[in-house]
Structure formats: structure tokens, C-alpha cells
Protein backbone atom coordinates (compact mmCIF):
# COMPACT_ATOMS: atom_id res chain seq x y z
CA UNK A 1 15.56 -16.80 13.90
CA UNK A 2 13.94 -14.11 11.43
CA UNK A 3 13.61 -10.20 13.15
CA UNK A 4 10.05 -11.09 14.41
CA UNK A 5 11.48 -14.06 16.98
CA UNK A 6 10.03 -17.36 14.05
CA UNK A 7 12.34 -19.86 12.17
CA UNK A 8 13.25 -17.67 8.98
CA UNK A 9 11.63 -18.60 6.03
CA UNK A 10 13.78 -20.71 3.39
CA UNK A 11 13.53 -18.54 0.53
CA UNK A 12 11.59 -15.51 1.20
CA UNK A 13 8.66 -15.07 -0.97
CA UNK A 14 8.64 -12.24 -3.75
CA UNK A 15 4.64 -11.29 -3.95
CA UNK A 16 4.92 -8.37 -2.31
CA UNK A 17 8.35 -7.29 -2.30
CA UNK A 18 9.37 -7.66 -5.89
CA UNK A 19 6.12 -6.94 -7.21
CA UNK A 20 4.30 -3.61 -5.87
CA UNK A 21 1.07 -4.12 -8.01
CA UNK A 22 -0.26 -5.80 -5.01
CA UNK A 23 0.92 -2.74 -2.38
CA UNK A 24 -0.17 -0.04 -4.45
CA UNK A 25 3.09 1.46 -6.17
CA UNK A 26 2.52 0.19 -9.70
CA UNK A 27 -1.07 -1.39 -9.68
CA UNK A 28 -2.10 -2.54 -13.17
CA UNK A 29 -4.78 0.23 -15.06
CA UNK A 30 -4.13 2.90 -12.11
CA UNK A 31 -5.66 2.72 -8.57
CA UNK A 32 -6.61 -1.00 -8.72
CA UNK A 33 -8.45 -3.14 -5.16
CA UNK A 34 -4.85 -4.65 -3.76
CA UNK A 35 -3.81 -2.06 -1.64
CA UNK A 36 -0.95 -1.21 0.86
CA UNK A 37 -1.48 -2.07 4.35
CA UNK A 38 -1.18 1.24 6.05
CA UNK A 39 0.02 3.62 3.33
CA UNK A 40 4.18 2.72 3.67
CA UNK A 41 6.39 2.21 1.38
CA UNK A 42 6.98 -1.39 0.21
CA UNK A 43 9.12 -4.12 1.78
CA UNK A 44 9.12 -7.37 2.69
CA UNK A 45 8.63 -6.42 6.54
CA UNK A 46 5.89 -8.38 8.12
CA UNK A 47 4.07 -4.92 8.54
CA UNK A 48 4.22 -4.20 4.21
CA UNK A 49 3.10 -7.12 3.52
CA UNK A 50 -0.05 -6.51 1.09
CA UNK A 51 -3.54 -6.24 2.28
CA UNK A 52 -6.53 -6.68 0.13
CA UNK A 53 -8.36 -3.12 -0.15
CA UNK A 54 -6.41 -1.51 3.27
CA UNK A 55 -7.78 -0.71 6.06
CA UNK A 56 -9.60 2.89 5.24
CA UNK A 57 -12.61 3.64 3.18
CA UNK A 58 -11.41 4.87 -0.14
CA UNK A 59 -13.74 8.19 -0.41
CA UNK A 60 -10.29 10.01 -0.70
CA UNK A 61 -10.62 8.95 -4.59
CA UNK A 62 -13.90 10.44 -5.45
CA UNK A 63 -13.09 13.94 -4.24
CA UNK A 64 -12.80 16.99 -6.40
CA UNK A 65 -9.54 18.92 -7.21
CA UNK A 66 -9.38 21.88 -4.61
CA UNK A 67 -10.68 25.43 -5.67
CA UNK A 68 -8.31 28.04 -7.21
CA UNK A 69 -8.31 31.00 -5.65
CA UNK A 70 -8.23 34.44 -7.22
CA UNK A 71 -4.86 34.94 -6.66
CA UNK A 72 -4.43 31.94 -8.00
CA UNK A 73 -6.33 32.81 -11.25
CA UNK A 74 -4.19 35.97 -11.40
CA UNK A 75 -0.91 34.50 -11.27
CA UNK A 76 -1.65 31.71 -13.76
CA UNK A 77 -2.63 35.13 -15.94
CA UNK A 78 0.19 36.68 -16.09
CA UNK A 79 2.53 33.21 -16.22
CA UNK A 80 0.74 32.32 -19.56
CA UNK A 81 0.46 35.89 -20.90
CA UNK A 82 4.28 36.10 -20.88
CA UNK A 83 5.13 32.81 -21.91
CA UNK A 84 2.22 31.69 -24.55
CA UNK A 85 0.89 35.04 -26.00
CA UNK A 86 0.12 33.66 -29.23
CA UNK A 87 -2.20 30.93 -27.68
CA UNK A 88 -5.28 33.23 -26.26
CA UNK A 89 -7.45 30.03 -25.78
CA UNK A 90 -4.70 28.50 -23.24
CA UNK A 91 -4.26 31.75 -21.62
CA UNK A 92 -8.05 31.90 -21.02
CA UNK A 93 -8.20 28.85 -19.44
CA UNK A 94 -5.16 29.36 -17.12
CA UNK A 95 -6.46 32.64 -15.71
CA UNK A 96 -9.48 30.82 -14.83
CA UNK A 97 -7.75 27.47 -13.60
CA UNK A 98 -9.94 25.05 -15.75
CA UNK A 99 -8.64 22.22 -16.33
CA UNK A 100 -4.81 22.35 -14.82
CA UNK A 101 -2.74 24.25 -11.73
CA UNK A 102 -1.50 26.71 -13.60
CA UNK A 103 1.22 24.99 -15.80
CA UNK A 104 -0.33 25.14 -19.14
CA UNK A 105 -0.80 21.41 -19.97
CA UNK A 106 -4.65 21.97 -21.25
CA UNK A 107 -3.86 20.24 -24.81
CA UNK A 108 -1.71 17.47 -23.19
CA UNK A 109 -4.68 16.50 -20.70
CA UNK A 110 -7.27 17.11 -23.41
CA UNK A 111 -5.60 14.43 -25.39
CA UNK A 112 -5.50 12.22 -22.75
CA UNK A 113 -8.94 12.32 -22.20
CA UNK A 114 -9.54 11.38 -25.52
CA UNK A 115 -7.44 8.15 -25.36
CA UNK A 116 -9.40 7.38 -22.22
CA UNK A 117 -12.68 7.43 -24.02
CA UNK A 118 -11.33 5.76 -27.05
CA UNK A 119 -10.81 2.89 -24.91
CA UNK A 120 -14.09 2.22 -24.02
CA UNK A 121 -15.96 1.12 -20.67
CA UNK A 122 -13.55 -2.12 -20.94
CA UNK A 123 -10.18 -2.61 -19.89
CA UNK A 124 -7.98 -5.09 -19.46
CA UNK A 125 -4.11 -5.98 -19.06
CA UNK A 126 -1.89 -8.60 -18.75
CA UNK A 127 1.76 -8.31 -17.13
CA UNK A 128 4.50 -10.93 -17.32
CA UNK A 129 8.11 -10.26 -15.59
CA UNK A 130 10.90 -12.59 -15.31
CA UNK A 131 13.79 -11.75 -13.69
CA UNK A 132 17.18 -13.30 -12.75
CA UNK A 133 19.19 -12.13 -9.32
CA UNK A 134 21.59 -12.96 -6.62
CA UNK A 135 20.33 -12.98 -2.92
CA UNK A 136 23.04 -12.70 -0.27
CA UNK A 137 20.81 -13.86 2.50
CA UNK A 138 17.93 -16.64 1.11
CA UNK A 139 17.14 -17.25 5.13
CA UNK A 140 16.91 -13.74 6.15
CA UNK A 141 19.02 -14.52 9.11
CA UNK A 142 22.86 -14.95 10.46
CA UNK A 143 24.58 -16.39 8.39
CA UNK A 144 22.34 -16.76 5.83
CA UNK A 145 23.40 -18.66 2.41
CA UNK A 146 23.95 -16.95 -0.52
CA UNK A 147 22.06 -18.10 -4.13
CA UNK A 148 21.19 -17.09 -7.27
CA UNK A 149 17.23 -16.85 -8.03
CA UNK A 150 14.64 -16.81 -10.81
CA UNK A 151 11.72 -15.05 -10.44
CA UNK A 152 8.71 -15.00 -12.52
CA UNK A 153 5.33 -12.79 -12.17
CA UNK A 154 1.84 -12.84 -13.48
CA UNK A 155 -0.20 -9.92 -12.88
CA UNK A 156 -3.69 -9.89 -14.62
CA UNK A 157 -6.40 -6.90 -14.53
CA UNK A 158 -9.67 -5.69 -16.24
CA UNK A 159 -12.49 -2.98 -15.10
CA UNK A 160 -15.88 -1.91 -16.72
CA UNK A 161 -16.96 1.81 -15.69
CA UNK A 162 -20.09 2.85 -17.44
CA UNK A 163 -22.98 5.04 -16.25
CA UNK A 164 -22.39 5.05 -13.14
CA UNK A 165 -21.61 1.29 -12.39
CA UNK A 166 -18.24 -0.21 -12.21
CA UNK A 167 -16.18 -3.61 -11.59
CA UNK A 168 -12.97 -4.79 -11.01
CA UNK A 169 -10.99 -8.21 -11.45
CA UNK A 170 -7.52 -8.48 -10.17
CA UNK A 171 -5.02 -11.34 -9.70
CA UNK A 172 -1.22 -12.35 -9.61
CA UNK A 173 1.18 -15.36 -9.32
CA UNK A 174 4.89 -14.72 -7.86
CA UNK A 175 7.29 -17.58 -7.84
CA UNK A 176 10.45 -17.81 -6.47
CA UNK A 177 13.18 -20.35 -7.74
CA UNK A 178 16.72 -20.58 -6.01
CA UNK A 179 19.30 -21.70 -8.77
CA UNK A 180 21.30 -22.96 -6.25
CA UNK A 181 19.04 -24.83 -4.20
CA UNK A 182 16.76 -26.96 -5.53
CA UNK A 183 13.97 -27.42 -3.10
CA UNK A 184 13.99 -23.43 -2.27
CA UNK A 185 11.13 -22.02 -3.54
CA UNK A 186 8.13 -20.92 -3.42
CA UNK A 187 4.90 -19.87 -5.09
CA UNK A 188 2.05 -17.02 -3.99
CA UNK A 189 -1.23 -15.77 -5.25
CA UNK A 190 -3.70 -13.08 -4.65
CA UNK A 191 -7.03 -12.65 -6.27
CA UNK A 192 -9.69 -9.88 -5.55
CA UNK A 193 -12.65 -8.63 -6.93
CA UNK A 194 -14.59 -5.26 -6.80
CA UNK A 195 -18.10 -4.04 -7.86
CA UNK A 196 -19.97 -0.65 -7.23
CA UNK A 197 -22.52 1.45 -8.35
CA UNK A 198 -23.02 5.88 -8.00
CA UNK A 199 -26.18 6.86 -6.74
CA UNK A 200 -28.22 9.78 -6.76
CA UNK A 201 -26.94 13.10 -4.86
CA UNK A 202 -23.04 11.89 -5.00
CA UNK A 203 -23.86 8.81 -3.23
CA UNK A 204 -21.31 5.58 -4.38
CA UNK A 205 -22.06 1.56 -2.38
CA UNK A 206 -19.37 -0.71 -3.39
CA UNK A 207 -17.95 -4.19 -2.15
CA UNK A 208 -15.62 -6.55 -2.27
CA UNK A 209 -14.22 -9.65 -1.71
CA UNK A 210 -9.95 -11.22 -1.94
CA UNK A 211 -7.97 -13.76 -0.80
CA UNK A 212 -4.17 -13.76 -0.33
CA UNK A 213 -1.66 -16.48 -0.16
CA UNK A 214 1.72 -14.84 1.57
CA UNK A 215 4.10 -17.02 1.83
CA UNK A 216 6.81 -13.90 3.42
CA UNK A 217 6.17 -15.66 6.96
CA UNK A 218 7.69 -19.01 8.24
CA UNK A 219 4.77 -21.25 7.97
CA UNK A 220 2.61 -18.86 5.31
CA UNK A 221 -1.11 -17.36 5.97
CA UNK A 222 -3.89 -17.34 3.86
CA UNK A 223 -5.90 -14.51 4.00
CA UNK A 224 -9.15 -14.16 3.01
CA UNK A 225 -11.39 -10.38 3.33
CA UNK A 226 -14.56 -9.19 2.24
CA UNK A 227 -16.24 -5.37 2.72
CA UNK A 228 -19.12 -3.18 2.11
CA UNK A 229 -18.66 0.81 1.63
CA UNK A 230 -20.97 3.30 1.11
CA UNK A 231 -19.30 7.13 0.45
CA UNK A 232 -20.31 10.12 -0.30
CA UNK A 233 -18.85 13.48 -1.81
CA UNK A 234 -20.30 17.28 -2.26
CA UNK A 235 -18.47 20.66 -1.76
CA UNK A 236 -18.95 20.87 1.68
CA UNK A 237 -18.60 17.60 3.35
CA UNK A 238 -17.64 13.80 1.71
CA UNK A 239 -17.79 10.75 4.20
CA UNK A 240 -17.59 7.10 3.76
CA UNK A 241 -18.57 4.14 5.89
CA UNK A 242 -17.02 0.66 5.71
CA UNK A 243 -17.50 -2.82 7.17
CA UNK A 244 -14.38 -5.35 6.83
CA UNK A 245 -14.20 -9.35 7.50
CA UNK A 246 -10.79 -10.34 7.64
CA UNK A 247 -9.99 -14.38 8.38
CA UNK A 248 -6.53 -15.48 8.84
CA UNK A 249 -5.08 -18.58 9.02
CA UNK A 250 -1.53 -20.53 9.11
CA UNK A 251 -2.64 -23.62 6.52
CA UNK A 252 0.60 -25.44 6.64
CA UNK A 253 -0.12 -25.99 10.90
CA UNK A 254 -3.85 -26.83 10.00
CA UNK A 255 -3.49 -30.77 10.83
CA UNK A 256 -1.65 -29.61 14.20
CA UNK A 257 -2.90 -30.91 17.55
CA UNK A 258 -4.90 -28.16 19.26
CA UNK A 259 -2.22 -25.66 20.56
CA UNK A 260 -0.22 -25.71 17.84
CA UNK A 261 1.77 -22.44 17.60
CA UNK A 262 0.16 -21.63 14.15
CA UNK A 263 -3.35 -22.58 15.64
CA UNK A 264 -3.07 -20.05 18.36
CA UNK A 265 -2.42 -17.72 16.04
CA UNK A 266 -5.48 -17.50 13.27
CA UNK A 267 -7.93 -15.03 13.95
CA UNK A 268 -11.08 -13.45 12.63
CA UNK A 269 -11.35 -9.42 12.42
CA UNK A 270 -14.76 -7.88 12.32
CA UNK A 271 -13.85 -3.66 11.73
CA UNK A 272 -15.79 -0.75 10.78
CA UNK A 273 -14.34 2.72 10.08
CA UNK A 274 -15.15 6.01 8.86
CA UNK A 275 -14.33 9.44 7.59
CA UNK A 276 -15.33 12.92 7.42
CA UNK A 277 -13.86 15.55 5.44
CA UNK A 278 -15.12 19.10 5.94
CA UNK A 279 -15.17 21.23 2.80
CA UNK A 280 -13.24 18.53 0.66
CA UNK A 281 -12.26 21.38 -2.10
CA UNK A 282 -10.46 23.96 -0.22
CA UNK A 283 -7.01 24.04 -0.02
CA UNK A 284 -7.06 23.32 3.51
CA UNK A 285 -9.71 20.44 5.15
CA UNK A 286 -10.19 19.35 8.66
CA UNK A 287 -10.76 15.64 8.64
CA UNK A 288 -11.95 13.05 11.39
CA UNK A 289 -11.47 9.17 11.28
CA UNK A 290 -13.02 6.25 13.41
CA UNK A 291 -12.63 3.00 13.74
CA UNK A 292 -13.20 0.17 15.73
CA UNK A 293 -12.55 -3.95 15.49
CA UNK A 294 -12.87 -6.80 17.10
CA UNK A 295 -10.21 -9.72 16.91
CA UNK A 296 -11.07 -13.50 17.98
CA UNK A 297 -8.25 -15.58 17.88
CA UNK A 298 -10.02 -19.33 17.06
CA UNK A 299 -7.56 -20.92 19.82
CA UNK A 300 -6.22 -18.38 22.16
CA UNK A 301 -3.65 -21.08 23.97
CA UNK A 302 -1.27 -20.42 26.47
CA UNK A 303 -2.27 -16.30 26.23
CA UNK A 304 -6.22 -14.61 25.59
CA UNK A 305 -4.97 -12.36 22.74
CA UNK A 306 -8.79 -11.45 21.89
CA UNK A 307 -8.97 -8.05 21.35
CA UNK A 308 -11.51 -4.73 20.96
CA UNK A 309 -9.71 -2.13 19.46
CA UNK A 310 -10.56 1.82 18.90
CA UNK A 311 -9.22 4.62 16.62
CA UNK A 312 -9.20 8.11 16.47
CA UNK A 313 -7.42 10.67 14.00
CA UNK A 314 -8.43 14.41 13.95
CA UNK A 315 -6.21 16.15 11.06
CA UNK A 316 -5.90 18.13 8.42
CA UNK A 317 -5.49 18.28 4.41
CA UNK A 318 -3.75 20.77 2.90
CA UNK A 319 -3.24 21.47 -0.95
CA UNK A 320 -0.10 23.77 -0.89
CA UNK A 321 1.04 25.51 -4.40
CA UNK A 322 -1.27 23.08 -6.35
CA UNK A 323 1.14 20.32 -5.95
CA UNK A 324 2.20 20.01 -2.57
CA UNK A 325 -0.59 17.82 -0.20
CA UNK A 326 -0.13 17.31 3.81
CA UNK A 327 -2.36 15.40 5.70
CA UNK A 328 -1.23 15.20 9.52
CA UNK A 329 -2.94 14.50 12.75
CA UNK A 330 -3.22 13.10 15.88
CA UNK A 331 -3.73 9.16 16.17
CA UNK A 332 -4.77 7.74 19.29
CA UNK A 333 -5.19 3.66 19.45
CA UNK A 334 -6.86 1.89 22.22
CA UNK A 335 -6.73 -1.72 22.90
CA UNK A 336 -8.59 -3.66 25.15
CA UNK A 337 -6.63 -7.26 25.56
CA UNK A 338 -6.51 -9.66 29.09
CA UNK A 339 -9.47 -7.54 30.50
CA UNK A 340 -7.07 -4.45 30.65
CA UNK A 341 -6.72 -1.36 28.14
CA UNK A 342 -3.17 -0.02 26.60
CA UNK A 343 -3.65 3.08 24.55
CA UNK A 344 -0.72 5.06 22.85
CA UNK A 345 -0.99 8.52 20.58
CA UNK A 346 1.26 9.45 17.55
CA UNK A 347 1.53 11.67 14.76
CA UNK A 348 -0.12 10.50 11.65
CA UNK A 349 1.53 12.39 8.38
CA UNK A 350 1.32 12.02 4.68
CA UNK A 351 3.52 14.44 2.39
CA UNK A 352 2.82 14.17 -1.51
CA UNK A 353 4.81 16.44 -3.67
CA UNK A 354 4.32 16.06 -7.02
CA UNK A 355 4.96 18.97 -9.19
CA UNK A 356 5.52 17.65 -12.54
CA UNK A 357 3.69 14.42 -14.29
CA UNK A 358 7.23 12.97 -13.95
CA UNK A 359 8.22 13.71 -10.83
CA UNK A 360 6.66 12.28 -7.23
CA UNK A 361 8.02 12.17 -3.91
CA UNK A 362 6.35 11.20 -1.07
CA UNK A 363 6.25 10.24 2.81
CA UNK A 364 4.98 9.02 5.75
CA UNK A 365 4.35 8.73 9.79
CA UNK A 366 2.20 6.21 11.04
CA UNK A 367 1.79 4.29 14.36
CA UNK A 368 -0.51 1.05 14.84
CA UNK A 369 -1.49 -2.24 16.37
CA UNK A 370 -1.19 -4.79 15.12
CA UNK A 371 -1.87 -8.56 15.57
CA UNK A 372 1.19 -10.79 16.59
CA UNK A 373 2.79 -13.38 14.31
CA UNK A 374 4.14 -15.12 17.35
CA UNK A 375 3.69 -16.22 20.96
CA UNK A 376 5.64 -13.83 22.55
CA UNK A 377 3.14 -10.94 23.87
CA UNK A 378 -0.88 -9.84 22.94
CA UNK A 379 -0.38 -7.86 19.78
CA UNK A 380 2.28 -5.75 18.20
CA UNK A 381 2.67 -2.28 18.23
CA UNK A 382 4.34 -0.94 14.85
CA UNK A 383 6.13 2.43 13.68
CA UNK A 384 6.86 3.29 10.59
CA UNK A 385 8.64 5.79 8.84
CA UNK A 386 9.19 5.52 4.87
CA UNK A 387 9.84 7.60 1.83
CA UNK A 388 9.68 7.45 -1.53
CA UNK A 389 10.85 8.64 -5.18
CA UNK A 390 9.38 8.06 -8.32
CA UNK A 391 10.71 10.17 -11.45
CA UNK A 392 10.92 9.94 -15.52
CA UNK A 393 13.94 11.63 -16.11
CA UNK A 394 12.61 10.62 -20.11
CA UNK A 395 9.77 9.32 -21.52
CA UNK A 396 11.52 5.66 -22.04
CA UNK A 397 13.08 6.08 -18.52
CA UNK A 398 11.26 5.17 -14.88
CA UNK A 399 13.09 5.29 -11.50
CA UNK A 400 11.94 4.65 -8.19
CA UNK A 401 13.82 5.00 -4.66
CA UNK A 402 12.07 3.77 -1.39
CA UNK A 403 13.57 3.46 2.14
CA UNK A 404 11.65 2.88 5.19
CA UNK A 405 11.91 2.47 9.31
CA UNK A 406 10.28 -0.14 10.62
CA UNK A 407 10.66 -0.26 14.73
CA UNK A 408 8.18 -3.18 16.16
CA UNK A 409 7.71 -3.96 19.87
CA UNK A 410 5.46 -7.04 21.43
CA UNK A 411 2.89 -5.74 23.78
CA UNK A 412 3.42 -8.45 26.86
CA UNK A 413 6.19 -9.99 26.01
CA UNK A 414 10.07 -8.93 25.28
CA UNK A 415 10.56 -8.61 21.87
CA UNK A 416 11.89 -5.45 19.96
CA UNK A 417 12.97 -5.38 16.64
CA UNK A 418 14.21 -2.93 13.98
CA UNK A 419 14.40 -3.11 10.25
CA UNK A 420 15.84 -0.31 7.44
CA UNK A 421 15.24 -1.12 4.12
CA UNK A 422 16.34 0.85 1.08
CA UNK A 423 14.98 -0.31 -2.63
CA UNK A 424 15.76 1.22 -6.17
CA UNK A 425 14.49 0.04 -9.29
CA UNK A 426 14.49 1.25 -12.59
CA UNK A 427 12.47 0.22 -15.73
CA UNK A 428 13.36 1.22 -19.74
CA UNK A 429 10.65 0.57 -22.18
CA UNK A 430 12.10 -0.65 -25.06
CA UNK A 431 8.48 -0.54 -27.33
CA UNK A 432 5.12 -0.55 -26.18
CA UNK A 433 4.60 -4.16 -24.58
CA UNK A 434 8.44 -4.62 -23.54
CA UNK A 435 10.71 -3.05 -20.71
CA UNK A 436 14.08 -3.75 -18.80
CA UNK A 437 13.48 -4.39 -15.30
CA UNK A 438 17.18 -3.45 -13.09
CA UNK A 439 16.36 -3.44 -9.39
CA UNK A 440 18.59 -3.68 -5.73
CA UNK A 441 17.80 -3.61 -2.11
CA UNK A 442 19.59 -3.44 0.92
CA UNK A 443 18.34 -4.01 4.54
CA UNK A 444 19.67 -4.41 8.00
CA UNK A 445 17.22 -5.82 10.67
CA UNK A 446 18.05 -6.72 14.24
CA UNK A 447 15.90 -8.45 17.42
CA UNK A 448 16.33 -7.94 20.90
CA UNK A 449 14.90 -8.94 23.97
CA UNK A 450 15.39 -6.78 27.03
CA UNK A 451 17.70 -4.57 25.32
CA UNK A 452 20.34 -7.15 24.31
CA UNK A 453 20.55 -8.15 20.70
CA UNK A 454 19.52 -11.95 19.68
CA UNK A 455 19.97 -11.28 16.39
CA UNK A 456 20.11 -9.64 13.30
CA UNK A 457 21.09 -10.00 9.81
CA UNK A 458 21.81 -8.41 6.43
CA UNK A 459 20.94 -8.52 3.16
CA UNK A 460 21.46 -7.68 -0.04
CA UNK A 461 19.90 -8.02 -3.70
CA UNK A 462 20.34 -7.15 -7.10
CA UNK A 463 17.96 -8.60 -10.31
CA UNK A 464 17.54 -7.77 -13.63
CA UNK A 465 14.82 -9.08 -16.77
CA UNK A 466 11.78 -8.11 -18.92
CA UNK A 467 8.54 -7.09 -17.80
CA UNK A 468 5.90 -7.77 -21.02
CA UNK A 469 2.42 -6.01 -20.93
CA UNK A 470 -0.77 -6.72 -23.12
């Protein structure tokens, strides 16, 4: 039995564990429309597994950098005056805080600007990585078997930004191949799509639509989600307002008699949510979030697990130093499931520190409901605590360290289970299309049910290739 009380998968699937493009750490051409599911760090948890566009509207990218104070302006005066005296243009622009935080990297983002326009409205990119690992624990349970894999990964991109309207196209391929077992494999997709225009008077409407084939579960979903968002951004307030669809089903259980145990669990997730940021420039900006859903389960079985669901979160940003961001608050969830409510509060924390273009750290608090991926209880509710490292020790040279706490309990029914993962990879770029991949992970996950252990289960990888870029 896997940590979430199913039959463990035969050969877990590698989408979005192996390959973060789809959650959000290394998207192809930046920011791109596959996003994580609640902000964590990646894993192949049930609750990191990716999630077309997330679950918040995105008017966090269209705000401005915060304002400098005069302090500020001073300090970055007398930092360039002793350092760079010969250079009076640089020092003119640091005591003003145009264009950087104070470090003195004018020329260096200049120049980047002009390879961005140099490339034109038009991008695209194509990614190929093949890799070859070992797997202590295909199953993901006790006593697992051991085997040697191949995987392979096709990640495909291309935007269009120009006056004011923009699109998106992305789309990968995973497959998993054990070496030792032949008919262990396994082979996901994703595709999404995203289109938007800017209005007049910092207005932006955008919308999308993606499908996801995640194959991480025992009998695989197939997820399919579509939104609308309209945001908005000025120096005193920026807001956005989105509409989700999200349908969910468990194809491989479609032919199933009626209560099938896949059956009883597809749904269909109507949500709205929204944000407003007060004074989005300052250094510090109090920020409220709503949100609210409805979840129909298309055969509800032995249990009604229909659901209306409502969010709060009442926080605040804060730009510390110029590279040091916070966002906490206060999350409270309500759920209304069985004709009864169950509401829980939590802290809600982001930390960013990021004070070189090399150097990133970053963590994260979140509590949530979620919906159940078996029959044991109405919905899950989900912790998470996670952390993560990225750094360029050299300009051929990319590391990344990520370990998270994952601590899941079923609302009405017994299960608890816990899950620590630790990954590290590491890429070298040989030449401009060609890097070494090296990459390991460890975790330890464990189920109980009325505080005694059922089971749990270790495992370990290690892998190794070439990731190619066009």
C-alpha cells in the first residue's frame, strides 16, 4: 500500500518529479502557464503533483519593483562613490536607484535588455533530457524492488508578446522505462495554452486552457482546466479576479460498473478567487485573498464528498534590504461536506532571499484542503513545509537543494500519513545547447491509522544524462 492508503503504483511516473518545468522550478523561457500546486517545493507527493496555472490569480507578476527610499538613495551614494569613482554615470544612477538595488549591475542589465529585444516578439524552445538511474524502491512501498531506469523528457515552449497582447504554448512528454522490468513503465503528458491582452489604465484579461495526464497515482487521472483572469496594477492598489474549471477523472476505471472506487472519485471544481494588494510598491503591503469552490463528485458512492469550500488570507508583503521578500498571514479554510462545516486556521508564509543573480533560497508554510484520492474520509487536509536552494557557484555550474514536510490527514476517516523528501540536482553546461544532468533523492514516508503505523517505506535515487536545448 502507497502512503495515501492505494495499491502503489508499479513504476512511479517521472512528469513531475524529475522534471520541474511543469511545477515551476525550471519552466522553459521563464515564468511559463504549468505551475506548482500551492507554491511547495517539488516532489512526487500526491500534494506536488503539477497543476495547470495554480490555484491563485497571477497579478503578483505584473507588479512594479518597490520604491527606494531616500536612505536608500543615500547609501547606494556613498557604496558606488567609494568603490566606482571613475564611473560618474553608474554612480548617478545608484544614488537615485534606477534601474538596480543598489549593487551596481546597470551595464549588466542594460545588456540584457538588449538581448531581450534582439529576440523579437517570438520565442520558442525545445528541451530534450535523457537520463539513466537506479531506483531502490520502483513500488514506493515495503519491500519495494530495486531496478535500474531510463528516462527520457520532451519539454516544448514558444510565446509572442507584442503591444500589449501575448500567447503562450506549452507541452511535455516524460517516460519512464525500468531496465530491469520489462512491462514497468510508463508515459505522461501535459499540454496548456495561454492568451491575453493589456488594456487601458493597467488593466490585463487573460485565459487559458490545459490538460494533464499524471500517471504518479495508482490508477492515473487526467486532468483537464480552463480559466478567465482579469488583473489590474497602479501604485496604490493591484487586484485580480479569476474563474477556474477543473475536471478530474481516473480513465483507466472508466469502463467500471457504477461504484467503482475510481468512479467515486472524479469530480468537477467550479472556483473563483481574488486578491488585493494595497500600495503594491512599498516595501511593506497589506494584502487580502478570497476564494471560494464548489466540488461535485460525478458518483459520490458509499460517502457524499460534495463540497463548498471558502478561503481567507489577510497578510503582508515585505521587501526587506532589496532582496529579502516575506509574505505571511493568516489562512482560514472552511468546508462545508455531509451538511456539516469543518474549518481550520494556519500560518501562510513565503520567504524569498535572493541577493545575488546566482544565489536563491527560498521557503514556505502552507495549510489546505484538499480533495481525497481514496475512500477513506471527505477530503484531505494537507501541511506543508519545504525549502529550497538554487545557486551558480560559476557561470557553467547550477545546483539546486529542495527538502520538504508533507503531513496529510483524511477528514472522516483514519488515515494519517507523513512524507520527507530531500532532492539535489546539479546541471554543467558543457556549450550552449548541451548540459550534464547529476541528480539524487531520498524520502521516507509512513501511514497510520489510529496512531499505529501500516506502513511506510524508503527510497532512494540517483540519475545522471544530457539535457539538449534549441
Amino acid at each position: 500500500m502507497s502512503a495515501h492508503g492505494q495499491q502503489a503504483p508499479t513504476l512511479r511516473a517521472t512528469l513531475p518529479y524529475h522534471y520541474p518545468g511543469l511545477v515551476g522550478r525550471m519552466s522553459l523561457l521563464g515564468d511559463g502557464v504549468f505551475r506548482e500546486q500551492t507554491g511547495r517545493a517539488s516532489g512526487v507527493d500526491r500534494t506536488t503533483r503539477p497543476k495547470i496555472f495554480g490555484s491563485e490569480p497571477t497579478m503578483m507578476i505584473i507588479e512594479a519593483e518597490p520604491e527606494t527610499t531616500d536612505q536608500d538613495d543615500a547609501d547606494d551614494q556613498d557604496d558606488s562613490n567609494a568603490d566606482q569613482t571613475d564611473n560618474n554615470e553608474e554612480a548617478e544612477n545608484n544614488a537615485t536607484g534606477d534601474g538596480n538595488n543598489g549593487d551596481g549591475n546597470n551595464e549588466d542589465s542594460d545588456d540584457d535588455d538588449d538581448k531581450a529585444s534582439d529576440k523579437g516578439p517570438f520565442r520558442s524552445e525545445l528541451k530534450l533530457t535523457s537520463t539513466l538511474g537506479f531506483d531502490s524502491n520502483i513500488d514506493e512501498s515495503a519491500g519495494g524492488r530495486t531496478s535500474t531506469v531510463l528516462q527520457n523528457n520532451i519539454e516544448v515552449a514558444a510565446e509572442y508578446q507584442q503591444d500589449g497582447l501575448f500567447w503562450r504554448l506549452e507541452g511535455e512528454v516524460a517516460h519512464e522505462q525500468s531496465l530491469r522490468f520489462a512491462d514497468e513503465h510508463s508515459l505522461d503528458f501535459a499540454v496548456a495554452a495561454q492568451a491575453g491582452i493589456d488594456l487601458s489604465n493597467g488593466f490585463r484579461a487573460s485565459s487559458g486552457l490545459g490538460l494533464i495526464d499524471d500517471r504518479t497515482s495508482s490508477d492515473g487521472t487526467l486532468t483537464s482546466t480552463g480559466f478567465v483572469e482579469l488583473a489590474h496594477a497602479s501604485d496604490n492598489i493591484s487586484a485580480a479576479l479569476r474563474g477556474t474549471a477543473e475536471f478530474k477523472i481516473h480513465p483507466d476505471q472508466l469502463d467500471d460498473d457504477e461504484n467503482s472506487f475510481a468512479n467515486e472519485l472524479n469530480y468537477t471544481n467550479l472556483s473563483v478567487a481574488s486578491e488585493i494588494k494595497l500600495l503594491p510598491k512599498a516595501r511593506v503591503s497589506p494584502y487580502l485573498r478570497l476564494g471560494a469552490s464548489n466540488v461535485a463528485f460525478v458518483n459520490s458512492g458509499d460517502l457524499n464528498r460534495d463540497s463548498q469550500n471558502l478561503t481567507t488570507t489577510v497578510g503582508i508583503s515585505a521587501q526587506i534590504l532589496g532582496n529579502l521578500r516575506l509574505d505571511i498571514g493568516g489562512r482560514f479554510d472552511a468546508r462545508e461536506v455531509s451538511s456539516s462545516w469543518h474549518t481550520d486556521s494556519f500560518l501562510d508564509a513565503n520567504l524569498a532571499w535572493n541577493p545575488t543573480d546566482e544565489f536563491e533560497l527560498t521557503a514556505s508554510v502552507k495549510r489546505e484542503f484538499e480533495e481525497i484520492e481514496d475512500t477513506d474520509g471527505y477530503f484531505v487536509d494537507v501541511k506543508t513545509y519545504a525549502v529550497e536552494l538554487n545557486w551558480s557557484p560559476t557561470s557553467d555550474l547550477e545546483l539546486s537543494l529542495a527538502a520538504s514536510l508533507s503531513d496529510e490527514r483524511n477528514f472522516g476517516g483514519l488515515t494519517e500519513s507523513m512524507e520527507y523528501l530531500v532532492e539535489a540536482e546539479g546541471l554543467y553546461t558543457l556549450n550552449d545547447n548541451i548540459k550534464i544532468v547529476l541528480a539524487s533523492s531520498m524520502k521516507m514516508a509512513e501511514e497510520q491509522d489510529e496512531d499505529e503505523i501500516q506502513s511506510e517505506y524508503e527510497q532512494f535515487t540517483v540519475r545522471s544524462g544530457l539535457e539538449v536545448s534549441f
